[in-house]
N, C-alpha and C. Protein backbone atom coordinates (compact mmCIF):
# COMPACT_ATOMS: atom_id res chain seq x y z
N UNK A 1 139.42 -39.29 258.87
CA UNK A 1 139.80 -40.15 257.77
C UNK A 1 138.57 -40.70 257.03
N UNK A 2 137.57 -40.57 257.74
CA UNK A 2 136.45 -41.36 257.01
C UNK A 2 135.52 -40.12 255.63
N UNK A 3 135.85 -39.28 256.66
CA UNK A 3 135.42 -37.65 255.38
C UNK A 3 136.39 -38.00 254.22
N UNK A 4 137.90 -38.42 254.51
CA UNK A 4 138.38 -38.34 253.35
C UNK A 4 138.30 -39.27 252.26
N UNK A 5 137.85 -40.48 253.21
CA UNK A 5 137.34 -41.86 252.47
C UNK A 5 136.24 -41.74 251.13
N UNK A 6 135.28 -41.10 251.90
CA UNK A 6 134.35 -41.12 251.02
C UNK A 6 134.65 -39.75 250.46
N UNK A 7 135.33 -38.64 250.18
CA UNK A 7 135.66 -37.78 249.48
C UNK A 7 136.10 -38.67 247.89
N UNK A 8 136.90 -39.50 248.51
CA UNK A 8 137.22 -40.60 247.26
C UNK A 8 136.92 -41.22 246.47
N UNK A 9 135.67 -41.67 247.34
CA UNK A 9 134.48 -42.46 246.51
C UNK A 9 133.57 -41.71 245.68
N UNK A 10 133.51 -40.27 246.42
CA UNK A 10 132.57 -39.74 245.55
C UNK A 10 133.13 -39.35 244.15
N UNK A 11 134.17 -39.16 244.58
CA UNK A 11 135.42 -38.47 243.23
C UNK A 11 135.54 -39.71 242.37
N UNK A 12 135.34 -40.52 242.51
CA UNK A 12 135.44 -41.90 241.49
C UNK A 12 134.44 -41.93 240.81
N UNK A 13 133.02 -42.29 241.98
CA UNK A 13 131.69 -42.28 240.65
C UNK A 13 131.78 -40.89 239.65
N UNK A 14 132.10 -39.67 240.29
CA UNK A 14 132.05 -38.71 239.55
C UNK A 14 133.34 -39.22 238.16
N UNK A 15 133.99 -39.39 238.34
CA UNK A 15 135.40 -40.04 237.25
C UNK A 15 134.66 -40.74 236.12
N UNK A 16 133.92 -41.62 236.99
CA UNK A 16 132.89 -42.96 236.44
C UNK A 16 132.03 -42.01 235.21
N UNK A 17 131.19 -41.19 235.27
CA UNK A 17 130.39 -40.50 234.98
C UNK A 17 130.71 -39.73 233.83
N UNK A 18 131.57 -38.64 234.33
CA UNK A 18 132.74 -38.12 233.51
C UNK A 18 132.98 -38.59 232.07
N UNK A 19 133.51 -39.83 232.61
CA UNK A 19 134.61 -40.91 231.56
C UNK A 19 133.65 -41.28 230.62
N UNK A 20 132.15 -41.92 230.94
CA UNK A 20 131.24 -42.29 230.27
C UNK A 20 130.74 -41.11 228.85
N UNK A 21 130.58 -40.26 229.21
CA UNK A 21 129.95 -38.70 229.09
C UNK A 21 131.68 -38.88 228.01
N UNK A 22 132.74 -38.79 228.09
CA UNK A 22 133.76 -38.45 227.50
C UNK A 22 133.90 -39.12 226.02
N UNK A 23 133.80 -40.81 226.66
CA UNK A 23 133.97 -41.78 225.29
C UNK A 23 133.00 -41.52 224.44
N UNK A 24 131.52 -41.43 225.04
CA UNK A 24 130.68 -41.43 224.46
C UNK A 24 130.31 -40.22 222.83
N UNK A 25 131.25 -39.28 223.27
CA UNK A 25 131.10 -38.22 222.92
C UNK A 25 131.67 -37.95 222.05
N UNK A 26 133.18 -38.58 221.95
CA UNK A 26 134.07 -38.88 221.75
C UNK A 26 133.55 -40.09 220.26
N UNK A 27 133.03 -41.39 220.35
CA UNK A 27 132.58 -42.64 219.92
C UNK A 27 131.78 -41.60 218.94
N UNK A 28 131.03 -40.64 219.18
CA UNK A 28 130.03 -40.18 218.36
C UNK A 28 130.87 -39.24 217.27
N UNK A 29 131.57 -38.81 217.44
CA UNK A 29 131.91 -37.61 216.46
C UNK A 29 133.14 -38.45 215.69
N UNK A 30 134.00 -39.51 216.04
CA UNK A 30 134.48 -40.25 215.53
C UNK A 30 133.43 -40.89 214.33
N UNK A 31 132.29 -41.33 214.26
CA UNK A 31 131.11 -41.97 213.63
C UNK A 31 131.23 -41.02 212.41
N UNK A 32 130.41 -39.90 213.22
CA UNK A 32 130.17 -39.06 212.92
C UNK A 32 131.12 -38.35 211.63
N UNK A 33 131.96 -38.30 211.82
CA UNK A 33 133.21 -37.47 211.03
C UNK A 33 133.90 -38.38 209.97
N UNK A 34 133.81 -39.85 210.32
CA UNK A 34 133.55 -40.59 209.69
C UNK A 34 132.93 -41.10 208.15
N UNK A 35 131.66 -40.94 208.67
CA UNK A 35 130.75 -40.88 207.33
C UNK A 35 130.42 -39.44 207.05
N UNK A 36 130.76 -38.53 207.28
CA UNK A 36 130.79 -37.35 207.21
C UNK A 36 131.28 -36.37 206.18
N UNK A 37 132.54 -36.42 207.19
CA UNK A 37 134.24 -35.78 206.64
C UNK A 37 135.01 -36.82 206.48
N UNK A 38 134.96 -37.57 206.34
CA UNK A 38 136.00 -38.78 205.80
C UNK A 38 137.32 -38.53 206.73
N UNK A 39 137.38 -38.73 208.10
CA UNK A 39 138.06 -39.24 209.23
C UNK A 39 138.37 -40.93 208.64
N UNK A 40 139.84 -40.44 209.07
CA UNK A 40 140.58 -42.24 209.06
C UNK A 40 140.86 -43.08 210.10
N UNK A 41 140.39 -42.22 210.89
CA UNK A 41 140.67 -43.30 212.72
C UNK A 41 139.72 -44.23 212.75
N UNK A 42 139.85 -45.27 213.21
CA UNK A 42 138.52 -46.22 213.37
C UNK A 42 137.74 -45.71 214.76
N UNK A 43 136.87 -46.26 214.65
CA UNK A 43 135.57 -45.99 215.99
C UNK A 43 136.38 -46.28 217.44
N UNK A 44 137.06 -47.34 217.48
CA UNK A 44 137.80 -47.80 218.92
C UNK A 44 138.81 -47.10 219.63
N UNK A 45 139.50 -46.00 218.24
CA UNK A 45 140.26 -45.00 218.95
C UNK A 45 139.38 -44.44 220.11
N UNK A 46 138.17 -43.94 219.58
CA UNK A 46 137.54 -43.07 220.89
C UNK A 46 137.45 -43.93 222.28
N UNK A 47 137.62 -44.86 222.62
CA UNK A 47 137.85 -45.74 224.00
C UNK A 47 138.91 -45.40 224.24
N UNK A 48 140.16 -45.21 223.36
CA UNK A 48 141.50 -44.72 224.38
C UNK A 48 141.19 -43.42 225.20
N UNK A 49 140.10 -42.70 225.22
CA UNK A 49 139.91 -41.71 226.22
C UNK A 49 139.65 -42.27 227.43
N UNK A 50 139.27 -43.53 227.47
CA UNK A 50 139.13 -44.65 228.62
C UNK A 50 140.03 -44.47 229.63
N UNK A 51 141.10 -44.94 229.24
CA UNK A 51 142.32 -45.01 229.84
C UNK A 51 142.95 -44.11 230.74
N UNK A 52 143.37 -42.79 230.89
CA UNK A 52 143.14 -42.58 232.03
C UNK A 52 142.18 -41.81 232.83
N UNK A 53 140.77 -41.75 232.40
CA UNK A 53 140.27 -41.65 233.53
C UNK A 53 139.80 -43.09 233.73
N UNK A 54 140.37 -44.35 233.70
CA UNK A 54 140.21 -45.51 234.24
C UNK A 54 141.33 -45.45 235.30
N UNK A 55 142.75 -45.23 235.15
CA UNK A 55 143.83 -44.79 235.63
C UNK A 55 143.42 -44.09 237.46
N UNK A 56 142.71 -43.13 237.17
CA UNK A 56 142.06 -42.22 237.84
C UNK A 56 141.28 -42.63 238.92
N UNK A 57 140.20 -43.66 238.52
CA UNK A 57 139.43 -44.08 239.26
C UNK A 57 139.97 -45.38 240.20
N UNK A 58 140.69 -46.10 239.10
CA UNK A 58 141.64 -47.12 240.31
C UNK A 58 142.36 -46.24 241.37
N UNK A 59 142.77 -45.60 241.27
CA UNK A 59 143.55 -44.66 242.26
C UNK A 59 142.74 -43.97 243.51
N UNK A 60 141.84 -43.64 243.28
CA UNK A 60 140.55 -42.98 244.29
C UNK A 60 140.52 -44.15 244.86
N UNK A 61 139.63 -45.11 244.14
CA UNK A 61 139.22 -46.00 244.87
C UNK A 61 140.35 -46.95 245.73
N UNK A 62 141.82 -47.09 245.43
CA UNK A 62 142.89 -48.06 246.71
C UNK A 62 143.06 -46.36 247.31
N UNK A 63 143.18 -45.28 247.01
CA UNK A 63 143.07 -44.16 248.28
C UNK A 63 141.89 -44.46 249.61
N UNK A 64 140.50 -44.42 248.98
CA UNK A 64 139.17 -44.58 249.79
C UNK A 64 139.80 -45.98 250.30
N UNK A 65 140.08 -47.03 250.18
CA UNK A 65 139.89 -48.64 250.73
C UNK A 65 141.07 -47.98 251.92
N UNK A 66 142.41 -47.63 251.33
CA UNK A 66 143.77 -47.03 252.50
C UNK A 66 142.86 -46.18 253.35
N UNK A 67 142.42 -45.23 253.06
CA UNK A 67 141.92 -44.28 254.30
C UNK A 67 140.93 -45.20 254.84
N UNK A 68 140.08 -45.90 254.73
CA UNK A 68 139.39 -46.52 255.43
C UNK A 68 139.79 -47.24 256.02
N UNK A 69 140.52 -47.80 255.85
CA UNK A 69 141.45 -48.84 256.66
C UNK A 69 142.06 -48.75 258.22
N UNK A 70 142.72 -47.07 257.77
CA UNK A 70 143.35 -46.38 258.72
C UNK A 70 142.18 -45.93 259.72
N UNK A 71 141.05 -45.69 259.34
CA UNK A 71 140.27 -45.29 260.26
C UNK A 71 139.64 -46.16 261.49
N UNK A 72 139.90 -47.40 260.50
CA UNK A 72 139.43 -48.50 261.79
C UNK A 72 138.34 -49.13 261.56
C-alpha cells in the first residue's frame, strides 16, 4: 500500500506540472490571438483549463492520504 501511496503523490505533482504547462499555454495564445486575430474570449477563460486537472489532483492526493492510512 505504501508503493501505491506514493504512486499517487507522484501522479499529482506530475498533474501539478502538467496543469501549470496547460494554463499557461493556454493564457498565452488567448493574449496572443487576442491582439492578434481578434479572439473575443477574455484572458481568464484560459484558467478554466484549471479545473479539472485541479479535480484530478484533489483526488490523487485523498487516494495517497486513504492508502496511507491503510498501511499503518
Amino acid at each position: 500500500m505504501k508503493r501505491l501511496s506514493m504512486v499517487f503523490v507522484i501522479l499529482a505533482v506530475l498533474l501539478s506540472d502538467v496543469m501549470c504547462a496547460a494554463v499557461a499555454y493556454n493564457y498565452c495564445d488567448i493574449l496572443w490571438g487576442i491582439k492578434y486575430a481578434g479572439y473575443s474570449a477574455p484572458a481568464y477563460v484560459a484558467f478554466f483549463t484549471a479545473i479539472p486537472y485541479a479535480v484530478g489532483i484533489i483526488v490523487c492526493v485523498i487516494l495517497a492520504i486513504c492508502f496511507k492510512k491503510k498501511n499503518g
